[in-house]
PDB file of N, CA and C in Angstrom:
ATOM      1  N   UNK A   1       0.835  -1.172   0.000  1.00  0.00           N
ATOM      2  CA  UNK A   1       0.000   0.000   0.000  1.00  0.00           C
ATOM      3  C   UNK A   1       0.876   1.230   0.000  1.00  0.00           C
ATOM      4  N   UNK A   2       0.534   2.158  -0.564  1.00  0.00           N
ATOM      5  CA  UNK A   2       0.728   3.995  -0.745  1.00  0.00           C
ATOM      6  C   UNK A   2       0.046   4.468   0.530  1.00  0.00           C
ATOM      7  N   UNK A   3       0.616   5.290   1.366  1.00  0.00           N
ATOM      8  CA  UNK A   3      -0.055   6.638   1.937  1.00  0.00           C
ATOM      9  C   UNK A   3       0.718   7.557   1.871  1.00  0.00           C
ATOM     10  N   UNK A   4       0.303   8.741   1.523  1.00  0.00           N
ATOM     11  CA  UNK A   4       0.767  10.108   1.654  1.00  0.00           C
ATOM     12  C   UNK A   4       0.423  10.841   3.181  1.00  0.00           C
ATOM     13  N   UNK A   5       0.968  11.277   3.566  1.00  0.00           N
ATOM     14  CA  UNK A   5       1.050  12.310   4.966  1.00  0.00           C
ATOM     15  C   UNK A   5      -0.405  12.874   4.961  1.00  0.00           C
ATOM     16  N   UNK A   6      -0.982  13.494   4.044  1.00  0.00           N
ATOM     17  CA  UNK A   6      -2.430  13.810   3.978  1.00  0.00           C
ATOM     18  C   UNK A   6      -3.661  12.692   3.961  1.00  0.00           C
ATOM     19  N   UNK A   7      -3.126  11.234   4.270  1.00  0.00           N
ATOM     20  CA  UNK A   7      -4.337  10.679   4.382  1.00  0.00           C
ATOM     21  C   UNK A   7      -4.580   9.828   3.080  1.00  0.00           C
ATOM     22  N   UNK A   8      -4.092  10.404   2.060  1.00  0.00           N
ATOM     23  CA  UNK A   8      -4.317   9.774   0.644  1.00  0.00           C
ATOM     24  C   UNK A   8      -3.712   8.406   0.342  1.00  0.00           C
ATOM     25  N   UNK A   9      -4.573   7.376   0.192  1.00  0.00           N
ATOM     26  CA  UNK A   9      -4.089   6.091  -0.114  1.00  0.00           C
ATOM     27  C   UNK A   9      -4.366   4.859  -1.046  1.00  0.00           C
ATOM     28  N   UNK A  10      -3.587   3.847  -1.544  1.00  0.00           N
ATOM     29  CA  UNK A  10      -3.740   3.284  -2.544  1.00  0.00           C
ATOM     30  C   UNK A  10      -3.436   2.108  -1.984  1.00  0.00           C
ATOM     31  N   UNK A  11      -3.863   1.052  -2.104  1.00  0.00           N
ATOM     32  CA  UNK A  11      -4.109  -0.362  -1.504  1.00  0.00           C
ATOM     33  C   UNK A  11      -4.437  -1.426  -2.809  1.00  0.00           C
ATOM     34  N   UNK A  12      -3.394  -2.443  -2.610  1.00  0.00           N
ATOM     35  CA  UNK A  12      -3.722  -3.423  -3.795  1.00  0.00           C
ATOM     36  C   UNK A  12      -3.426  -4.247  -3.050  1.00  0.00           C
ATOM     37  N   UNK A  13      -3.706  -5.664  -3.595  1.00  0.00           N
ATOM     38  CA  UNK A  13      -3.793  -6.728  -3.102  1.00  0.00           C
ATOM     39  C   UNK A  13      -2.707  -7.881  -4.292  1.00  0.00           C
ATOM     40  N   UNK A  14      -1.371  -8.239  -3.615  1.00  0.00           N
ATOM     41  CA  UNK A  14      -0.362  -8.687  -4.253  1.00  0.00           C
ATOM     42  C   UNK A  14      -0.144 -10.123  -3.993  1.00  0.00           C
ATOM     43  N   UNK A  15      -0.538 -10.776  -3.721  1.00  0.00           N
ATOM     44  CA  UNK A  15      -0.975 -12.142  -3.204  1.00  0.00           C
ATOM     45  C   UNK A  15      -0.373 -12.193  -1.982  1.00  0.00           C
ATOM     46  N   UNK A  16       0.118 -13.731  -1.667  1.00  0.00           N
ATOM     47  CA  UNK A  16       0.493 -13.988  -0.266  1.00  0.00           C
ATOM     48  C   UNK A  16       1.968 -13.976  -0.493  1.00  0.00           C
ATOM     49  N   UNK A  17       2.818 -13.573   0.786  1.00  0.00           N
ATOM     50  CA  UNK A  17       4.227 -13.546   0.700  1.00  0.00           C
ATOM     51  C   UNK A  17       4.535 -12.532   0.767  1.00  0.00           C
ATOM     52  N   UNK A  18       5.792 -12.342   0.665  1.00  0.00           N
ATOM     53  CA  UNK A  18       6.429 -10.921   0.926  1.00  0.00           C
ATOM     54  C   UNK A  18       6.679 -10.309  -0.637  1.00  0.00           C
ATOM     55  N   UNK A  19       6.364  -9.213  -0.752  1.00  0.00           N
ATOM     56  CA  UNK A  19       5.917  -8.718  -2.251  1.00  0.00           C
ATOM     57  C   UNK A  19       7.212  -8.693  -2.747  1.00  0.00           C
ATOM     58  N   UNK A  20       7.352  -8.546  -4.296  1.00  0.00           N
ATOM     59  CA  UNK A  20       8.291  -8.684  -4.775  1.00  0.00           C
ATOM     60  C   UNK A  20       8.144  -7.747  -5.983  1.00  0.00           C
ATOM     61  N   UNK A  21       9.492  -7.364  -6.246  1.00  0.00           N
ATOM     62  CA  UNK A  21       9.493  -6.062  -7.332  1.00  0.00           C
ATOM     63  C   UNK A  21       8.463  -5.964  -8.713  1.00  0.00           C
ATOM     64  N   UNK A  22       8.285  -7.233  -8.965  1.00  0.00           N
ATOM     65  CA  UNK A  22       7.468  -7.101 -10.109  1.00  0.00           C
ATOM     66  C   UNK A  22       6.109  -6.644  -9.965  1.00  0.00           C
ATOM     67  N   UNK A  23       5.412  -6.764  -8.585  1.00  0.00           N
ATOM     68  CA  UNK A  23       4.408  -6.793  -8.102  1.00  0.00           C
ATOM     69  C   UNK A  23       4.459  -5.161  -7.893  1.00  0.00           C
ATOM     70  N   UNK A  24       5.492  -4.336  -6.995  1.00  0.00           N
ATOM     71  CA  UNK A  24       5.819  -3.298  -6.653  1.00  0.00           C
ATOM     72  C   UNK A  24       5.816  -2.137  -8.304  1.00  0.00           C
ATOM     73  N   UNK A  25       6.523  -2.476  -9.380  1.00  0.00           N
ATOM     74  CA  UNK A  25       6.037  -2.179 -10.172  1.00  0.00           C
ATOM     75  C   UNK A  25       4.985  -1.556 -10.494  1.00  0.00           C
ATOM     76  N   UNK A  26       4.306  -3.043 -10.913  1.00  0.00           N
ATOM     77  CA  UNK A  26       2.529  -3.414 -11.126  1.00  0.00           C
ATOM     78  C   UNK A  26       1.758  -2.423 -10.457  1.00  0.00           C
ATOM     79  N   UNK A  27       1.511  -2.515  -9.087  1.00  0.00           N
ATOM     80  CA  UNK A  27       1.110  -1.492  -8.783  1.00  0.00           C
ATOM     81  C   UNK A  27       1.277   0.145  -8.660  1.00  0.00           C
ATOM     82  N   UNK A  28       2.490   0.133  -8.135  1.00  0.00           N
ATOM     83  CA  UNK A  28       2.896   1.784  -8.124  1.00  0.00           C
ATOM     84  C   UNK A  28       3.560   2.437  -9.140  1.00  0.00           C
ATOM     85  N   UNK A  29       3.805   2.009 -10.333  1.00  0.00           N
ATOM     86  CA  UNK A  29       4.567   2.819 -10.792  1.00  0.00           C
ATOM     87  C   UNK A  29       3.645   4.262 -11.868  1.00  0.00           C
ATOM     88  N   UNK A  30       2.732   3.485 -11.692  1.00  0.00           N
ATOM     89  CA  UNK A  30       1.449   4.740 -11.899  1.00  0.00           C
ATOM     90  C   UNK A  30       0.976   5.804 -11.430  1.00  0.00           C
ATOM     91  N   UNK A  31       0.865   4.913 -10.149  1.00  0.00           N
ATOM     92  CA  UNK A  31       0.601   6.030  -8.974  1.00  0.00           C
ATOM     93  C   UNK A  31       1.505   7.206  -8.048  1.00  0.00           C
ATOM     94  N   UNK A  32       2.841   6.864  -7.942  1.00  0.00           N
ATOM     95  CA  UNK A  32       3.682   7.280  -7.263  1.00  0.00           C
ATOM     96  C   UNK A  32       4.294   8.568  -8.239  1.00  0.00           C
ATOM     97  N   UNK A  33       4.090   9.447  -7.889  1.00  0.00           N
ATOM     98  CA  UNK A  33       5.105  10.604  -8.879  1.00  0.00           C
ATOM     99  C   UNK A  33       6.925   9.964  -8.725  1.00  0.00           C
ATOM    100  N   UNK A  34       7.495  10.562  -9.615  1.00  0.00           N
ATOM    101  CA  UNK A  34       8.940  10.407  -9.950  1.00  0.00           C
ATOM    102  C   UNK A  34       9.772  11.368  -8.773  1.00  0.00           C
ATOM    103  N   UNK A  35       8.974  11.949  -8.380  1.00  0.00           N
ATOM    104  CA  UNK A  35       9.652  12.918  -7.178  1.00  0.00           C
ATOM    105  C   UNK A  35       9.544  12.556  -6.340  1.00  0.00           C
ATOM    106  N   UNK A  36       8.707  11.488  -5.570  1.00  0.00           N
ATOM    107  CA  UNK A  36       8.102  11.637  -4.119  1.00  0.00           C
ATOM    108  C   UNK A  36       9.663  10.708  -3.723  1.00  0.00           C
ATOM    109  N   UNK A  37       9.333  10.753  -2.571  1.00  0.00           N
ATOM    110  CA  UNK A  37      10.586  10.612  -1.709  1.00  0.00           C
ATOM    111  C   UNK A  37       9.810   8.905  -1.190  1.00  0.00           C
ATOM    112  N   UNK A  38      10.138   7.780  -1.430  1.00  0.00           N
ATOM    113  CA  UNK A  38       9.321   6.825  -0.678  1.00  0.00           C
ATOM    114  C   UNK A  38       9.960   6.550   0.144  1.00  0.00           C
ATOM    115  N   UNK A  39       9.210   6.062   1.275  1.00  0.00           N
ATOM    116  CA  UNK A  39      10.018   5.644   2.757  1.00  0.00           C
ATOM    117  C   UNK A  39       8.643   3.951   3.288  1.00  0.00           C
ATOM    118  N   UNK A  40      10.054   3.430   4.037  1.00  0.00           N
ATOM    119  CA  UNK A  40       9.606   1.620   3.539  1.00  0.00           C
ATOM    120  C   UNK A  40      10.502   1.462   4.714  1.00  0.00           C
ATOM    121  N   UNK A  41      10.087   0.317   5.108  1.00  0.00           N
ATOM    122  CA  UNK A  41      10.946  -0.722   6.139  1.00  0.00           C
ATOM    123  C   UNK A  41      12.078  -1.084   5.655  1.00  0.00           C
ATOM    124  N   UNK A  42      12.483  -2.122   5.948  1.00  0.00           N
ATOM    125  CA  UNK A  42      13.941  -2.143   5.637  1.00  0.00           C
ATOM    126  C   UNK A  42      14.153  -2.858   4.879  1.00  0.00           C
ATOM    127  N   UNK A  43      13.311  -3.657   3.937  1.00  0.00           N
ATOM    128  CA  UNK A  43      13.297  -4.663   2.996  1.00  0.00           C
ATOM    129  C   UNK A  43      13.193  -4.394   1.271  1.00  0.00           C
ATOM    130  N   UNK A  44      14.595  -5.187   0.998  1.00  0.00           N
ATOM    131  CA  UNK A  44      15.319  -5.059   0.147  1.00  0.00           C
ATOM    132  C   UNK A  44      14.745  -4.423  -1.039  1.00  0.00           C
ATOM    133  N   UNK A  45      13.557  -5.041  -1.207  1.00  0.00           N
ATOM    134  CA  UNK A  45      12.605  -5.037  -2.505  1.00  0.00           C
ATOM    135  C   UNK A  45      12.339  -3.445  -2.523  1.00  0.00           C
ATOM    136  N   UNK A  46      12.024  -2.872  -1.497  1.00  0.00           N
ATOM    137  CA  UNK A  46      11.845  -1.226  -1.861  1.00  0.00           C
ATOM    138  C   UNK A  46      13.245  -1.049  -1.731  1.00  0.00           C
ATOM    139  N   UNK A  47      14.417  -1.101  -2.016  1.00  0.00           N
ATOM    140  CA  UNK A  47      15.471   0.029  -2.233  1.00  0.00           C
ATOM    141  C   UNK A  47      15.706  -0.555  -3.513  1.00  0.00           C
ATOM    142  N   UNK A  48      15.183  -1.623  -4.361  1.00  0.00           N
ATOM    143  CA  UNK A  48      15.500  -2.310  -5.402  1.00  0.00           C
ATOM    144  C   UNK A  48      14.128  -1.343  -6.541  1.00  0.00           C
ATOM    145  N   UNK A  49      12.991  -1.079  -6.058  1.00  0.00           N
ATOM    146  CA  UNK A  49      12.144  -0.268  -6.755  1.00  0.00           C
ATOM    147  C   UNK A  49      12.571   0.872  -6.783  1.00  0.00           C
ATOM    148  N   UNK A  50      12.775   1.309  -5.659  1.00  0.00           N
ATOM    149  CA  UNK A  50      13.602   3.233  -5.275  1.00  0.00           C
ATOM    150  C   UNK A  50      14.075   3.107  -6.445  1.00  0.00           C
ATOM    151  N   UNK A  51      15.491   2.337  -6.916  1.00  0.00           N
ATOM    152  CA  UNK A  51      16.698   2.312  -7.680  1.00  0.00           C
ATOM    153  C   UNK A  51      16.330   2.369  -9.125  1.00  0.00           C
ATOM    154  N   UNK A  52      14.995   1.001  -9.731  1.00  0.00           N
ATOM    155  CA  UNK A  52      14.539   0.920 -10.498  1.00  0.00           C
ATOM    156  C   UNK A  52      13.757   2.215 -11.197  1.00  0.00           C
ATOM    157  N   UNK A  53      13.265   2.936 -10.392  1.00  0.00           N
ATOM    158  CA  UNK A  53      12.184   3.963 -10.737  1.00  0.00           C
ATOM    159  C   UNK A  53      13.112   5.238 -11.054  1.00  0.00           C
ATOM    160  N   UNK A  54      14.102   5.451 -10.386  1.00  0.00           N
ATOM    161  CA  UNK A  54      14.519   6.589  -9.823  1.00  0.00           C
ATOM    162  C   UNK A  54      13.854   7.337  -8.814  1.00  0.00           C
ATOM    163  N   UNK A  55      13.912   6.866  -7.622  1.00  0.00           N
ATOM    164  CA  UNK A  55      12.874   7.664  -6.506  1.00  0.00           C
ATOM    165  C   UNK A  55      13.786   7.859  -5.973  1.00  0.00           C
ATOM    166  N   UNK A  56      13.639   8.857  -4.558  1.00  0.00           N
ATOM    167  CA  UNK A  56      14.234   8.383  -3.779  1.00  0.00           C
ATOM    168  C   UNK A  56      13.867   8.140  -2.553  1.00  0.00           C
ATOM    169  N   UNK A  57      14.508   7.400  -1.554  1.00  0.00           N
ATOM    170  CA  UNK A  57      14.485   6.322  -0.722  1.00  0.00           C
ATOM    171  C   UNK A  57      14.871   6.425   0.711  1.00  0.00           C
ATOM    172  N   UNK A  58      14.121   6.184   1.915  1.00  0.00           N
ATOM    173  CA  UNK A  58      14.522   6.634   3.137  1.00  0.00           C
ATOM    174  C   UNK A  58      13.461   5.123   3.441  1.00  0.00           C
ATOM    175  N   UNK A  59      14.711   4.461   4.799  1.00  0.00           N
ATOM    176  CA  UNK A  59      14.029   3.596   5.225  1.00  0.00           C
ATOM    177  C   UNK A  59      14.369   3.477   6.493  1.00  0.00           C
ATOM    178  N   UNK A  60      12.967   2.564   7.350  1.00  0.00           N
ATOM    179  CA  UNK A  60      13.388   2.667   8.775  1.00  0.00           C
ATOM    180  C   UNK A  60      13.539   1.142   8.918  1.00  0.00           C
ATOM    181  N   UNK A  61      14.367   0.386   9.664  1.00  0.00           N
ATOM    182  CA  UNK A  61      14.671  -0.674  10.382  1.00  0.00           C
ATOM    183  C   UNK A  61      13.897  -0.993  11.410  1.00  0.00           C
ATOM    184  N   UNK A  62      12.643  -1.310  11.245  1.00  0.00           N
ATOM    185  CA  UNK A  62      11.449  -1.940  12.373  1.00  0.00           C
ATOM    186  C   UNK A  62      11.864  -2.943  12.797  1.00  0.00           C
ATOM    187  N   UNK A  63      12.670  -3.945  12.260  1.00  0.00           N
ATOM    188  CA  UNK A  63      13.264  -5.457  12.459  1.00  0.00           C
ATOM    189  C   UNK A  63      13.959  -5.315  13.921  1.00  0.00           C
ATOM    190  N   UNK A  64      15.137  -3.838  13.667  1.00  0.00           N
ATOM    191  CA  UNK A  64      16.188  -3.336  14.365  1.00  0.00           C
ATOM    192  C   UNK A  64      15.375  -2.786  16.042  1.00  0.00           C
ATOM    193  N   UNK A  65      13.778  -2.280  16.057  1.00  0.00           N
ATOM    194  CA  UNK A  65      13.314  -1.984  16.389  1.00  0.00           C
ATOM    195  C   UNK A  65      13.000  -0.082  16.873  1.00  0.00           C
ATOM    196  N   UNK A  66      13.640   0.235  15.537  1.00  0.00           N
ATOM    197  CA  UNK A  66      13.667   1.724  15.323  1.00  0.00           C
ATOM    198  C   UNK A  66      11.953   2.093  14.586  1.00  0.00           C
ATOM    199  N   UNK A  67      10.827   2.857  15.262  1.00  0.00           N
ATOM    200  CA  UNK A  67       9.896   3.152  14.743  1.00  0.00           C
ATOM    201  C   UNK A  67       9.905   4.489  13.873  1.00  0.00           C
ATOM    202  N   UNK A  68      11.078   5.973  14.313  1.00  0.00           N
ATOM    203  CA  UNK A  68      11.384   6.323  13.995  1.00  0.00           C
ATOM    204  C   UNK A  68      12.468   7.188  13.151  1.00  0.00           C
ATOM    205  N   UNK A  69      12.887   7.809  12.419  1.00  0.00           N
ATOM    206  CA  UNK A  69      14.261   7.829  11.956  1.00  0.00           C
ATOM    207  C   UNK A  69      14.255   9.609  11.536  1.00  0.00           C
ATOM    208  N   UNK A  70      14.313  10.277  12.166  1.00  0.00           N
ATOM    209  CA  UNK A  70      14.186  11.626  11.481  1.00  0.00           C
ATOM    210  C   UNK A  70      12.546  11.801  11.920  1.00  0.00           C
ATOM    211  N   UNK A  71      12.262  12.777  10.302  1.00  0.00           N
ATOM    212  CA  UNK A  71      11.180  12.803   9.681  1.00  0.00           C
ATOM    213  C   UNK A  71      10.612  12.142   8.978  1.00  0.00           C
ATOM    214  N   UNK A  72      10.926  10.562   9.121  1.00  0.00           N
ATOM    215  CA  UNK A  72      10.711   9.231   8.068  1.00  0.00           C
ATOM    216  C   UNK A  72      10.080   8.351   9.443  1.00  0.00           C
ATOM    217  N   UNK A  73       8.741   7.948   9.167  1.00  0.00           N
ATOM    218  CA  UNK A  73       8.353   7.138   9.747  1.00  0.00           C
ATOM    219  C   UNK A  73       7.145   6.667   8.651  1.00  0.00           C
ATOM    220  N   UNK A  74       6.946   4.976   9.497  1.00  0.00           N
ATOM    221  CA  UNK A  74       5.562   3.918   8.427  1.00  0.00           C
ATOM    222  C   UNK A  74       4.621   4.116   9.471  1.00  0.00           C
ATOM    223  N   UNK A  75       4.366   5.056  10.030  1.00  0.00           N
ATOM    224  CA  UNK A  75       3.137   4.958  11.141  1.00  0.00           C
ATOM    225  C   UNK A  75       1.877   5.323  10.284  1.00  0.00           C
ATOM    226  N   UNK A  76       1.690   6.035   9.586  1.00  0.00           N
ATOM    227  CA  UNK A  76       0.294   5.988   8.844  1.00  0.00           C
ATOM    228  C   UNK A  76       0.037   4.779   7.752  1.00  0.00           C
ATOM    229  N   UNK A  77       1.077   4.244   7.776  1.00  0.00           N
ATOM    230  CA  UNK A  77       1.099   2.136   7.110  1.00  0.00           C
ATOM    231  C   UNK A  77       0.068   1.645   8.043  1.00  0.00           C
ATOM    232  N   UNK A  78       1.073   1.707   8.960  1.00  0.00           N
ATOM    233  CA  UNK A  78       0.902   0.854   9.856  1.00  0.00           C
ATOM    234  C   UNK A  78      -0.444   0.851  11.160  1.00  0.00           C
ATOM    235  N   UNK A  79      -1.084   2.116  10.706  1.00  0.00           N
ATOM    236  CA  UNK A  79      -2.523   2.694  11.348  1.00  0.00           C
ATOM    237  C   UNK A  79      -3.500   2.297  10.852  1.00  0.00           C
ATOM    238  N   UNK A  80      -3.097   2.253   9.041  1.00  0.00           N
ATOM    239  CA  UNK A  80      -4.146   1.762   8.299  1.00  0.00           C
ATOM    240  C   UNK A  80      -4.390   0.242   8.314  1.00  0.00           C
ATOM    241  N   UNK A  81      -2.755  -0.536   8.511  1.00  0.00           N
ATOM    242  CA  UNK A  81      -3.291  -1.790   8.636  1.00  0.00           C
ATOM    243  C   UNK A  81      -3.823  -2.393  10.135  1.00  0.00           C
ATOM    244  N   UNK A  82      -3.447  -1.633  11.243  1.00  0.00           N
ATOM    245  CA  UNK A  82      -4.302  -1.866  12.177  1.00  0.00           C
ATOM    246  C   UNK A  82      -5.836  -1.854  11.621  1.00  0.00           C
ATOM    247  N   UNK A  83      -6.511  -0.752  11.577  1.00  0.00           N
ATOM    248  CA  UNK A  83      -7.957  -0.419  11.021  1.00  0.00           C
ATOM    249  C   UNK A  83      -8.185  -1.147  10.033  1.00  0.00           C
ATOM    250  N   UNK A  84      -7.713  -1.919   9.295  1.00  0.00           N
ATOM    251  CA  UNK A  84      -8.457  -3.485   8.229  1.00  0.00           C
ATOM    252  C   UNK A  84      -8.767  -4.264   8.984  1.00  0.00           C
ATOM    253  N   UNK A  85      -7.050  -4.413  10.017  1.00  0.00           N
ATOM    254  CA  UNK A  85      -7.109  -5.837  10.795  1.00  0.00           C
ATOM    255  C   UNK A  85      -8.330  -5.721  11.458  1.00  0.00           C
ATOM    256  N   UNK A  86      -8.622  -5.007  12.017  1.00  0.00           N
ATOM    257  CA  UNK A  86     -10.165  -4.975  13.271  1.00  0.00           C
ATOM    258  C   UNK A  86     -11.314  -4.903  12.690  1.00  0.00           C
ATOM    259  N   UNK A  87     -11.437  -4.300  11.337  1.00  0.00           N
ATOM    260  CA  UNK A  87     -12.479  -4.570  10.498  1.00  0.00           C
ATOM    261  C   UNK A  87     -13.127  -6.104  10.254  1.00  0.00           C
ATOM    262  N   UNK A  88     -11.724  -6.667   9.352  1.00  0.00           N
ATOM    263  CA  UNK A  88     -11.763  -7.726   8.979  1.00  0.00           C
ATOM    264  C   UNK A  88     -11.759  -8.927  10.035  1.00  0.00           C
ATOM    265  N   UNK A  89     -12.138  -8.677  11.620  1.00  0.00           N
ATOM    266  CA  UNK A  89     -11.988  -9.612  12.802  1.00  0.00           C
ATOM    267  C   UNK A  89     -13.661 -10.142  12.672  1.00  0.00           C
ATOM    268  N   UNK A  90     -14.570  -8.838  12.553  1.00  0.00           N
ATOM    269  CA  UNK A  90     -16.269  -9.368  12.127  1.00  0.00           C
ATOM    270  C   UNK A  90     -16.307 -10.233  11.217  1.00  0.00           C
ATOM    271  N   UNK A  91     -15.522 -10.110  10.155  1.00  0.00           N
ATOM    272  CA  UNK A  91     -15.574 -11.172   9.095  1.00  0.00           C
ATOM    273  C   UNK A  91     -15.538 -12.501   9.323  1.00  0.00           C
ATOM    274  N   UNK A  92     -14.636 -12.907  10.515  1.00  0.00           N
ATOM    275  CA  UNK A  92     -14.053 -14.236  11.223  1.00  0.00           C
ATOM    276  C   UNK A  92     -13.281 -15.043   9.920  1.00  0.00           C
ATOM    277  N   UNK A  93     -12.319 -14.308   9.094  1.00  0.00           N
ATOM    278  CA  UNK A  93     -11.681 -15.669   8.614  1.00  0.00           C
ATOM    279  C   UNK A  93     -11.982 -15.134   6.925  1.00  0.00           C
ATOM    280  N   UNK A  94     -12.587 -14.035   6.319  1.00  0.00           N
ATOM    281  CA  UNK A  94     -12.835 -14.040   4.741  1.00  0.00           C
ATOM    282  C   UNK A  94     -11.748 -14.723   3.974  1.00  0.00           C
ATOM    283  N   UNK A  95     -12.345 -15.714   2.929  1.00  0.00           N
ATOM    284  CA  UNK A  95     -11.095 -16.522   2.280  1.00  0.00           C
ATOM    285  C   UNK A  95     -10.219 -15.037   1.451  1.00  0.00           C
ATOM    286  N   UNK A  96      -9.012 -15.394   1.288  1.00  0.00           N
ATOM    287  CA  UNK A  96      -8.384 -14.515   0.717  1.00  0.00           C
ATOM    288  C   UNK A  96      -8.608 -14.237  -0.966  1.00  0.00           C
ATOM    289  N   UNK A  97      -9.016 -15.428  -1.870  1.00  0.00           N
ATOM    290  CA  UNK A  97      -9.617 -14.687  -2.868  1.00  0.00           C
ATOM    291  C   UNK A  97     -10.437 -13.463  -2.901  1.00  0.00           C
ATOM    292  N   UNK A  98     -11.316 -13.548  -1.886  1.00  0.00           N
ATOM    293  CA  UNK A  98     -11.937 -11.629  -2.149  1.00  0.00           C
ATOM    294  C   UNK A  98     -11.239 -11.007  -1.550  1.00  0.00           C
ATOM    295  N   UNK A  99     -10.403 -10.741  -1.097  1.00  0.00           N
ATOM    296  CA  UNK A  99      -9.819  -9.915  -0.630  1.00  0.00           C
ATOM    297  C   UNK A  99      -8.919  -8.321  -1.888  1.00  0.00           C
ATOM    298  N   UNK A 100      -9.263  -9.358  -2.889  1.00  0.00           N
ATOM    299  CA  UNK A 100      -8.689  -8.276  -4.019  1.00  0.00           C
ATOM    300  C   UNK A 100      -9.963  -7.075  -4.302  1.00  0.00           C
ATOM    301  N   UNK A 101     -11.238  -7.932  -3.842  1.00  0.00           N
ATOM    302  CA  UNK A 101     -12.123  -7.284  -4.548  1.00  0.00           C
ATOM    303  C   UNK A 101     -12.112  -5.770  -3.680  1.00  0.00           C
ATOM    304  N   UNK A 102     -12.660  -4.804  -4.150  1.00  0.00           N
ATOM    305  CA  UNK A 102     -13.497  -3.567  -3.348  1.00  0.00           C
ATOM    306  C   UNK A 102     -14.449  -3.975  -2.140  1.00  0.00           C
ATOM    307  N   UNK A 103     -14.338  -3.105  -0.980  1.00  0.00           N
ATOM    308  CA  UNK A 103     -15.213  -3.271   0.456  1.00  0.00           C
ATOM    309  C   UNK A 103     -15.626  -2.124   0.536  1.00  0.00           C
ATOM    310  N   UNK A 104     -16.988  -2.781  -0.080  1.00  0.00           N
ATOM    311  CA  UNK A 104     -17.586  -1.704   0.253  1.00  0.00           C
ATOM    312  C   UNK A 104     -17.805  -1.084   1.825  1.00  0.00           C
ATOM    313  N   UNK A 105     -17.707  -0.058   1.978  1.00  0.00           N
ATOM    314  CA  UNK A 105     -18.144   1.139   3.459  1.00  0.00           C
ATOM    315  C   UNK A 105     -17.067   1.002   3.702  1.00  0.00           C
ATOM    316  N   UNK A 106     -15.590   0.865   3.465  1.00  0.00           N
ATOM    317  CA  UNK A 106     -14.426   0.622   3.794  1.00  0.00           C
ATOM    318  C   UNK A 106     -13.384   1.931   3.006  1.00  0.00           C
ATOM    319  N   UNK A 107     -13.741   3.034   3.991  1.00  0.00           N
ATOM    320  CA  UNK A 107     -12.847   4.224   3.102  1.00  0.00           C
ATOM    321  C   UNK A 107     -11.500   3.748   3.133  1.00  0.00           C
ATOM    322  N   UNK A 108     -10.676   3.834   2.325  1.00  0.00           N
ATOM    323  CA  UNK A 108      -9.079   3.797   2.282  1.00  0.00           C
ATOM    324  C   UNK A 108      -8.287   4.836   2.756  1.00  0.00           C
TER     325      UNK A 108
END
């Protein structure tokens, strides 16, 4: 997923696993301007898109247990995927095929 500091966000659904550049692509390379500055955890695949795209790239080490780094933090990531997770707890279990689809009453 995309969020911008204002709230603005883009959410796709890349199957199961840890995403991988082709996928990263696929989705963002539409969406993301050539300027924006992306900032990502510490995994490889975004400094391998950064590089690919020409973006550039600020990342924090959550592994390391650094939440913040500067003015670079994934806390509005990581807010939004709280707020699915608790959504999706009423569901008890939705198989992951719909999960690509649109939810409805589910602002992004």
């Amino acid at each position: 997923m995309a969020r911008e500091r204002t709230g603005a966000t883009c959410d796709y659904h890349t199957g199961r696993g840890p995403v991988r550049l082709a996928q990263l692509k696929t989705c963002l390379v539409g969406v993301l301007a050539p300027d924006v500055l992306l900032i990502s955890d510490g995994a490889q695949v975004y400094r391998h898109f950064a590089r690919d795209t020409g973006m550039s790239h600020s990342f924090v080490n959550v592994s390391a247990g650094v939440q913040v780094r500067g003015a670079s933090h994934i806390q509005n990531v990581n807010g939004w995927h709280s707020r699915f997770k608790n959504w999706m707890i009423r569901l008890r279990g939705v198989a992951s095929r719909y999960l690509a689809r649109p939810v409805p009453g589910l602002s992004s």
